[in-house]
PDB file of N, CA and C in Angstrom:
ATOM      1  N   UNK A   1       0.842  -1.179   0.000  1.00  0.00           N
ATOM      2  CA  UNK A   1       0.000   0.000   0.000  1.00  0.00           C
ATOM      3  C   UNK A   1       0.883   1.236   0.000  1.00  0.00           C
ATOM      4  N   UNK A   2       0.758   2.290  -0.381  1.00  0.00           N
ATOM      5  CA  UNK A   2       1.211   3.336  -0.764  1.00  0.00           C
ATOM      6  C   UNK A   2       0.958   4.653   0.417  1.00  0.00           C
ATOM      7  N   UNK A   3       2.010   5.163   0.551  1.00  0.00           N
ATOM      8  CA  UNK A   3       1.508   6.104   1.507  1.00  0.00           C
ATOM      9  C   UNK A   3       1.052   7.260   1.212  1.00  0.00           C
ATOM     10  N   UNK A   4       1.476   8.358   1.832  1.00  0.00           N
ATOM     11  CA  UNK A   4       0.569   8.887   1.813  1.00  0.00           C
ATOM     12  C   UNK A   4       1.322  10.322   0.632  1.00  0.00           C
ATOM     13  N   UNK A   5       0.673  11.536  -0.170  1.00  0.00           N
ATOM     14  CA  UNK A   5       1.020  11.725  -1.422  1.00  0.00           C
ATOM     15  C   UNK A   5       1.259  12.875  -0.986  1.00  0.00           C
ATOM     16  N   UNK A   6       2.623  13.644  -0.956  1.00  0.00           N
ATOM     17  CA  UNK A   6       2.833  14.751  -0.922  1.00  0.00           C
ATOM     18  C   UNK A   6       2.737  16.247  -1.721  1.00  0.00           C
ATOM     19  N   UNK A   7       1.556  17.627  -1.609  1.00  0.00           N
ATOM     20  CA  UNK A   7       1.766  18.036  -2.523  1.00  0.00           C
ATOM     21  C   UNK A   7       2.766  18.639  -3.555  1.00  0.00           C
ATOM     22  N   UNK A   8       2.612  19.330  -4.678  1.00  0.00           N
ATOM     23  CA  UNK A   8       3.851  19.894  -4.756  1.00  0.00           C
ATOM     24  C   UNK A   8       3.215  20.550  -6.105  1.00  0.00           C
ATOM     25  N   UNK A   9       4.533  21.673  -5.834  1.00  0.00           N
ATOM     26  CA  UNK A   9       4.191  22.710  -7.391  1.00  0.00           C
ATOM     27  C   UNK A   9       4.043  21.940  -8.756  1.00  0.00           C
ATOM     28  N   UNK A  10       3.850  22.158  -9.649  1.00  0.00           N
ATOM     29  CA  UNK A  10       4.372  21.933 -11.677  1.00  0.00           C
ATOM     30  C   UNK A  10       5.637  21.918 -11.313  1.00  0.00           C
ATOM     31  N   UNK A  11       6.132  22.669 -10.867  1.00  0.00           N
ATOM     32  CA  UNK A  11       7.809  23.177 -10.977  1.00  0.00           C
ATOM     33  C   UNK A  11       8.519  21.661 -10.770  1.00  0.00           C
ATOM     34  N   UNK A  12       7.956  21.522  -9.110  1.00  0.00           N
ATOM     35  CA  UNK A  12       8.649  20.473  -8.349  1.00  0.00           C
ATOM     36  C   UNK A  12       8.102  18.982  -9.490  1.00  0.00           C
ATOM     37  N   UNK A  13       7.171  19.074  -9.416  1.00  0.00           N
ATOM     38  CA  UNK A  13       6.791  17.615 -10.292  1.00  0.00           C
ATOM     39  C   UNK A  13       7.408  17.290 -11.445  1.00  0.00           C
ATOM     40  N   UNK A  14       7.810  18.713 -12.646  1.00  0.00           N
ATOM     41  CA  UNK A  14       8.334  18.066 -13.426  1.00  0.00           C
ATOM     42  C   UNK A  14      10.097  17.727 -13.369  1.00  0.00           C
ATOM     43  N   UNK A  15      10.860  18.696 -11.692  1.00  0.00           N
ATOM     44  CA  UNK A  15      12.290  17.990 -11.715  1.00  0.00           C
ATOM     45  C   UNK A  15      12.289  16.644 -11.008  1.00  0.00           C
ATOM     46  N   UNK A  16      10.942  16.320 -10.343  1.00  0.00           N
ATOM     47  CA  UNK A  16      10.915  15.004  -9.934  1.00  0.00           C
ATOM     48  C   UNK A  16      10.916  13.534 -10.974  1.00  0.00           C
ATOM     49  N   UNK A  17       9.973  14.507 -11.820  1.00  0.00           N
ATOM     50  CA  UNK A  17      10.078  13.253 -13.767  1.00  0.00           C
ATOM     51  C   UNK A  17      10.956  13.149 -14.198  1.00  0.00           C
ATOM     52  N   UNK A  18      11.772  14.278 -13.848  1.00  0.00           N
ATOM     53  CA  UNK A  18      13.261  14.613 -15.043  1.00  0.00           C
ATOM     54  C   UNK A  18      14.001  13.798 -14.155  1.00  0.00           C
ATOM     55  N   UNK A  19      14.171  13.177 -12.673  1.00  0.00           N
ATOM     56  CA  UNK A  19      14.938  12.398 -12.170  1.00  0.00           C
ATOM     57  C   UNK A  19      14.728  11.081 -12.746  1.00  0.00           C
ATOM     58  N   UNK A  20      13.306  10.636 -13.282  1.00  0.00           N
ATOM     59  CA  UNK A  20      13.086   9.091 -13.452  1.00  0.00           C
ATOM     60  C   UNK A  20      13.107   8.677 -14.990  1.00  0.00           C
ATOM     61  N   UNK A  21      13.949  10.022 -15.715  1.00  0.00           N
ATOM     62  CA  UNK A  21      14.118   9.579 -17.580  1.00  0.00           C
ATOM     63  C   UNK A  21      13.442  10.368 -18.056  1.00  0.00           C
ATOM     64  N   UNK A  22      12.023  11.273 -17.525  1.00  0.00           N
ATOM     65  CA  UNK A  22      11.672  11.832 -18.219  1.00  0.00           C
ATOM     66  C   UNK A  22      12.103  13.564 -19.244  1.00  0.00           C
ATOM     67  N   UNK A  23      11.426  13.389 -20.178  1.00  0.00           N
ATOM     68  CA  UNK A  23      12.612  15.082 -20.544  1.00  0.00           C
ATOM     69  C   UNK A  23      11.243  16.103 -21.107  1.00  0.00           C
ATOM     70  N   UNK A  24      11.503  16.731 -20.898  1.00  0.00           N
ATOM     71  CA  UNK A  24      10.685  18.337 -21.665  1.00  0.00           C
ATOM     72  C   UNK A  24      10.575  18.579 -22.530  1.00  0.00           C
ATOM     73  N   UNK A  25       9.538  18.050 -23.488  1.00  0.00           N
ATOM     74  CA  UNK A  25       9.524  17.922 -24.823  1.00  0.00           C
ATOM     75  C   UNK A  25       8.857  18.862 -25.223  1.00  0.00           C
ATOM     76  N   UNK A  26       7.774  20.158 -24.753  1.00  0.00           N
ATOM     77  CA  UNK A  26       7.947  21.314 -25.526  1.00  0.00           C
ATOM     78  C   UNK A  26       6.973  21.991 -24.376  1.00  0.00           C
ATOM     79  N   UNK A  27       6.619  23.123 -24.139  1.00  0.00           N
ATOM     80  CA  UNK A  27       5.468  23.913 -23.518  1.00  0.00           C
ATOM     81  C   UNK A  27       4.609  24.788 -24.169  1.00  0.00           C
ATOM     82  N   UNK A  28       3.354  24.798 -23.918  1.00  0.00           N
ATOM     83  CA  UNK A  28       2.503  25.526 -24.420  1.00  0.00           C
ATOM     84  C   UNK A  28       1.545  26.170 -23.529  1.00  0.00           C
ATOM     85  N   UNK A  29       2.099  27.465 -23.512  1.00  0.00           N
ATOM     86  CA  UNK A  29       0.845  28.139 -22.139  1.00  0.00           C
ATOM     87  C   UNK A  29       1.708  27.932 -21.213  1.00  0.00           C
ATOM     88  N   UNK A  30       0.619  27.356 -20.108  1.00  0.00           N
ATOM     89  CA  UNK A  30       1.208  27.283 -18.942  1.00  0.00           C
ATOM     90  C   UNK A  30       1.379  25.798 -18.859  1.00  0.00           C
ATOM     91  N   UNK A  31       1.592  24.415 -19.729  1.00  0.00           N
ATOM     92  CA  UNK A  31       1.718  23.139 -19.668  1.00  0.00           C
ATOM     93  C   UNK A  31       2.960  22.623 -20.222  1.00  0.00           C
ATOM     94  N   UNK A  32       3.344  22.202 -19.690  1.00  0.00           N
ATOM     95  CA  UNK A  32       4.922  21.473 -20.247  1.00  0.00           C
ATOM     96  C   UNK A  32       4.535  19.855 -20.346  1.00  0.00           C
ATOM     97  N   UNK A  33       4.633  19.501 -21.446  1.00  0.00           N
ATOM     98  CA  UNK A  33       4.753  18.349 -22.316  1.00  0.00           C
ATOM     99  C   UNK A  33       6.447  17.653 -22.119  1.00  0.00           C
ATOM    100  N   UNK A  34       5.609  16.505 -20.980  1.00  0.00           N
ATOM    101  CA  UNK A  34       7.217  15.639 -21.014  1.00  0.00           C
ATOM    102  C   UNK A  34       7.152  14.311 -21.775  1.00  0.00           C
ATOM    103  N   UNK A  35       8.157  13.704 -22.313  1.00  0.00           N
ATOM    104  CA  UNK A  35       8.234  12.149 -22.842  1.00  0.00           C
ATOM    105  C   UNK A  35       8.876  11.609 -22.481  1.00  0.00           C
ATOM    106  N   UNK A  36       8.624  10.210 -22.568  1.00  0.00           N
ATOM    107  CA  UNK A  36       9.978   9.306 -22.445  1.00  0.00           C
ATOM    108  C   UNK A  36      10.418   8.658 -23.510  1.00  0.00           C
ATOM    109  N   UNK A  37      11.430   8.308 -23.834  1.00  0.00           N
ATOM    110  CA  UNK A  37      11.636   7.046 -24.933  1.00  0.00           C
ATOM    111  C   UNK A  37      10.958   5.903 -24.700  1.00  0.00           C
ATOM    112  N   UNK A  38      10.261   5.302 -25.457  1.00  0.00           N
ATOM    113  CA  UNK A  38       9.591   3.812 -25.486  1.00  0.00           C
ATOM    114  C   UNK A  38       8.252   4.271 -24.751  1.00  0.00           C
ATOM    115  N   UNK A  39       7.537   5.123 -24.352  1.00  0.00           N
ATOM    116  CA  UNK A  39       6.510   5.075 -23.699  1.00  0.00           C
ATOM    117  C   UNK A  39       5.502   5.635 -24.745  1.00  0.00           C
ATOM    118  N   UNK A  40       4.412   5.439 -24.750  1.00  0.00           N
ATOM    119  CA  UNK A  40       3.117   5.549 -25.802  1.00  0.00           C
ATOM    120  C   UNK A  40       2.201   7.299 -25.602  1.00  0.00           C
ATOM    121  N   UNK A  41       2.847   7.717 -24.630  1.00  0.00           N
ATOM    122  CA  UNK A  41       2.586   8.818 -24.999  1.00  0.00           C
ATOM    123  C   UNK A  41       2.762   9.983 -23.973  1.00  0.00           C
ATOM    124  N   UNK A  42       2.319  10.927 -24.072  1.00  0.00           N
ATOM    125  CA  UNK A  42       3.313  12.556 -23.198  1.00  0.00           C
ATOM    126  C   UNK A  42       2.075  12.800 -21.991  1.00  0.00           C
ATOM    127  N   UNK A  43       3.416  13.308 -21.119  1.00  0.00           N
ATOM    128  CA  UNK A  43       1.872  13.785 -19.500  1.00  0.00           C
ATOM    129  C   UNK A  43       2.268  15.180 -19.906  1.00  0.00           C
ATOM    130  N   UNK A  44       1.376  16.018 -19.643  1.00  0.00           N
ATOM    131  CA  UNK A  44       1.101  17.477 -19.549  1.00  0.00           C
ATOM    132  C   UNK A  44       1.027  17.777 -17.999  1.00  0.00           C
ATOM    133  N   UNK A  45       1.900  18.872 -17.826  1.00  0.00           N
ATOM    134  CA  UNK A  45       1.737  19.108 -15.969  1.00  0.00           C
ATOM    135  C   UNK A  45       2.022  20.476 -16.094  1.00  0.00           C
ATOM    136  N   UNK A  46       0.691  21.036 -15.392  1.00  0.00           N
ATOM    137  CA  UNK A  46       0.693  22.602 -15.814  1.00  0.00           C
ATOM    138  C   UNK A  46       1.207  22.817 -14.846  1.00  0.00           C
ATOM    139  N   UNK A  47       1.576  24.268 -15.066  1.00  0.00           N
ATOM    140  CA  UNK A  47       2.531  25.306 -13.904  1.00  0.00           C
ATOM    141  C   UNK A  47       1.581  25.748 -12.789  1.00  0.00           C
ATOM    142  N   UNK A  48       1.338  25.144 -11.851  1.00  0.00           N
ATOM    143  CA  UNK A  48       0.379  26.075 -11.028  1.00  0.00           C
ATOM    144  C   UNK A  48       1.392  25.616  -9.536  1.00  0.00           C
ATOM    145  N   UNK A  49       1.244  26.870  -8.831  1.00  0.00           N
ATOM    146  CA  UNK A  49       1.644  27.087  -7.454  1.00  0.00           C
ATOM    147  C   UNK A  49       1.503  25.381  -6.416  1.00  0.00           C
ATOM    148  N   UNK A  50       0.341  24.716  -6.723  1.00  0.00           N
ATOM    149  CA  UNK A  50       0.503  23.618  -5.620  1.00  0.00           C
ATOM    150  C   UNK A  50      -0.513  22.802  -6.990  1.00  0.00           C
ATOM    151  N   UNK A  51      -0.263  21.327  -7.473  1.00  0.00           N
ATOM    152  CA  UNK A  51      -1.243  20.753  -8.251  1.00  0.00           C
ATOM    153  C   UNK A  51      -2.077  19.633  -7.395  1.00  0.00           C
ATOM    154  N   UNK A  52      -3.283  19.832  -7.649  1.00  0.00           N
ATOM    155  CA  UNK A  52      -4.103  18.928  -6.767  1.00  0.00           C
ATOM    156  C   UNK A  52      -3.804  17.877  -6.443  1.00  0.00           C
ATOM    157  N   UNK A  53      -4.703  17.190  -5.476  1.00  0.00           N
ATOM    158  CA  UNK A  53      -4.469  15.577  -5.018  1.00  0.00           C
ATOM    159  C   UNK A  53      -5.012  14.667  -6.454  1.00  0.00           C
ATOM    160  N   UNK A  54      -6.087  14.734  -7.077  1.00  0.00           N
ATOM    161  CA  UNK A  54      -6.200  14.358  -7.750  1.00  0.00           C
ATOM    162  C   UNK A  54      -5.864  14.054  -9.425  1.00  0.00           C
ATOM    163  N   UNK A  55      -5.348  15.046  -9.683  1.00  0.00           N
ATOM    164  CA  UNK A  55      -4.473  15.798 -11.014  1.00  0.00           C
ATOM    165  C   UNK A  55      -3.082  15.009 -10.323  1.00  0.00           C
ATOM    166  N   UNK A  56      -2.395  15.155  -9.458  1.00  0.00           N
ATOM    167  CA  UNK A  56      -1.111  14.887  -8.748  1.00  0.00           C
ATOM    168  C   UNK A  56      -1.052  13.123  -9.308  1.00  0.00           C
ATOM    169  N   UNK A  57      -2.428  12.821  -8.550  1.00  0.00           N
ATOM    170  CA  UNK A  57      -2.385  11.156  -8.556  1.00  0.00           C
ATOM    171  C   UNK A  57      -2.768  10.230 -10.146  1.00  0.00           C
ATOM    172  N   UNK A  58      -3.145  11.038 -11.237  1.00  0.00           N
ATOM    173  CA  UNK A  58      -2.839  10.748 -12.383  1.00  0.00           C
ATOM    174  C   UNK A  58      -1.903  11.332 -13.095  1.00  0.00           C
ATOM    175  N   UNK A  59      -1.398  11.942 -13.241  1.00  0.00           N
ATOM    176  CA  UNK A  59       0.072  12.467 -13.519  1.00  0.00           C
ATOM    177  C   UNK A  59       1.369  10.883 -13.016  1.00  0.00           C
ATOM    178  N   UNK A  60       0.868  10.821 -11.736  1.00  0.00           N
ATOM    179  CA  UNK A  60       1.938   9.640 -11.291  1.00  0.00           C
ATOM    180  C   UNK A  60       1.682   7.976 -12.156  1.00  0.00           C
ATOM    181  N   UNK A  61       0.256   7.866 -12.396  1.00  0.00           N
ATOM    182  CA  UNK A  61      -0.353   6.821 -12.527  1.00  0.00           C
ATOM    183  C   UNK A  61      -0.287   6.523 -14.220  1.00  0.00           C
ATOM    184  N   UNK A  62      -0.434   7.750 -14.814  1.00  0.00           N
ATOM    185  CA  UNK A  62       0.071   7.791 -16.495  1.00  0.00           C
ATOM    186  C   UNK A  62       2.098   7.463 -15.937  1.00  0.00           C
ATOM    187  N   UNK A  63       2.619   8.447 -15.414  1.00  0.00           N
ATOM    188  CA  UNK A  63       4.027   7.955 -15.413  1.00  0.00           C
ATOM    189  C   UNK A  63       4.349   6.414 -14.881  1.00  0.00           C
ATOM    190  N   UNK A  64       3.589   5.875 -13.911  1.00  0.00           N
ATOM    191  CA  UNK A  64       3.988   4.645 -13.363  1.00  0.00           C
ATOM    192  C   UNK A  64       4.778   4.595 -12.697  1.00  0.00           C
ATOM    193  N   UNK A  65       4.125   5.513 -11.704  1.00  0.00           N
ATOM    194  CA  UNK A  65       5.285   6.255 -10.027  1.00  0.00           C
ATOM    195  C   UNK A  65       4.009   6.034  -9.235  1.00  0.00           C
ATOM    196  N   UNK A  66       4.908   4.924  -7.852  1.00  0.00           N
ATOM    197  CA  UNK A  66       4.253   5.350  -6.891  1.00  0.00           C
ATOM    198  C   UNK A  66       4.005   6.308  -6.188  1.00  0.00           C
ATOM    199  N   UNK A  67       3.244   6.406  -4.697  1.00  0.00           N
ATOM    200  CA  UNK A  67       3.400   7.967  -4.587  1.00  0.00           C
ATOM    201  C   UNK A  67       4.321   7.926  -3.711  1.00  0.00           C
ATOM    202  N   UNK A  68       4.863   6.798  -2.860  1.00  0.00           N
ATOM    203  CA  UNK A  68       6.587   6.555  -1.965  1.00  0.00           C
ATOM    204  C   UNK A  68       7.507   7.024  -2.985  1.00  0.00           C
ATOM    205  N   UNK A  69       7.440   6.537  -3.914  1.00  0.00           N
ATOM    206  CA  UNK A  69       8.495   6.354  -4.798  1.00  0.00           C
ATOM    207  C   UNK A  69       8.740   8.170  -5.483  1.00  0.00           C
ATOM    208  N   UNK A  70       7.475   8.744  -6.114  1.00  0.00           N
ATOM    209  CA  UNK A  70       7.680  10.254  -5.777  1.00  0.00           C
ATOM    210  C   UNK A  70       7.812  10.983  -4.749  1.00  0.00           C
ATOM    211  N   UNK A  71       7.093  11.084  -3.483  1.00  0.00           N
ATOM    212  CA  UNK A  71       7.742  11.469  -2.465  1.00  0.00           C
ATOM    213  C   UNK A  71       9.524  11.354  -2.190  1.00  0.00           C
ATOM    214  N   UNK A  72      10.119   9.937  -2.264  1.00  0.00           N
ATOM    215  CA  UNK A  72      11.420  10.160  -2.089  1.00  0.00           C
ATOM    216  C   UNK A  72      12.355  10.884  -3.065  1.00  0.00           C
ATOM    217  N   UNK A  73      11.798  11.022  -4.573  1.00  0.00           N
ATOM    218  CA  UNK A  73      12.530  11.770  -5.098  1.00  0.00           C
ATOM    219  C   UNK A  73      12.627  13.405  -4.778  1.00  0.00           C
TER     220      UNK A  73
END
């Protein structure tokens, strides 16, 4: 079971992706478009001050991050 999900900015979320392979494949607005190699397709994680619990917990769930496993990064 997974504990418990810490919030965090756009900012923080996407140097937390950029630790696990992911890279910054372009922005538009206020959304930054990341990819990975071999994966089927891009998460969008907008810039906002704190991103919800729920937005937070699919963002992780398209990447295939727990939420321990983001928290420690």
């Amino acid at each position: 079971m997974s504990g418990k999900l810490k919030l965090c900015s756009g900012t923080d979320a996407i140097k937390k992706l950029k630790r696990k392979g992911w890279k910054v494949m372009r922005q538009k607005g206020s959304h930054v478009m990341l990819t990975k190699e071999s994966y089927a397709y891009t998460i969008a994680i907008p810039l906002q001050k704190e991103l919800g619990v729920g937005l937070l917990n699919k963002i992780l769930h398209q990447a295939e991050i727990s939420a321990d496993e983001f928290n420690e990064l």
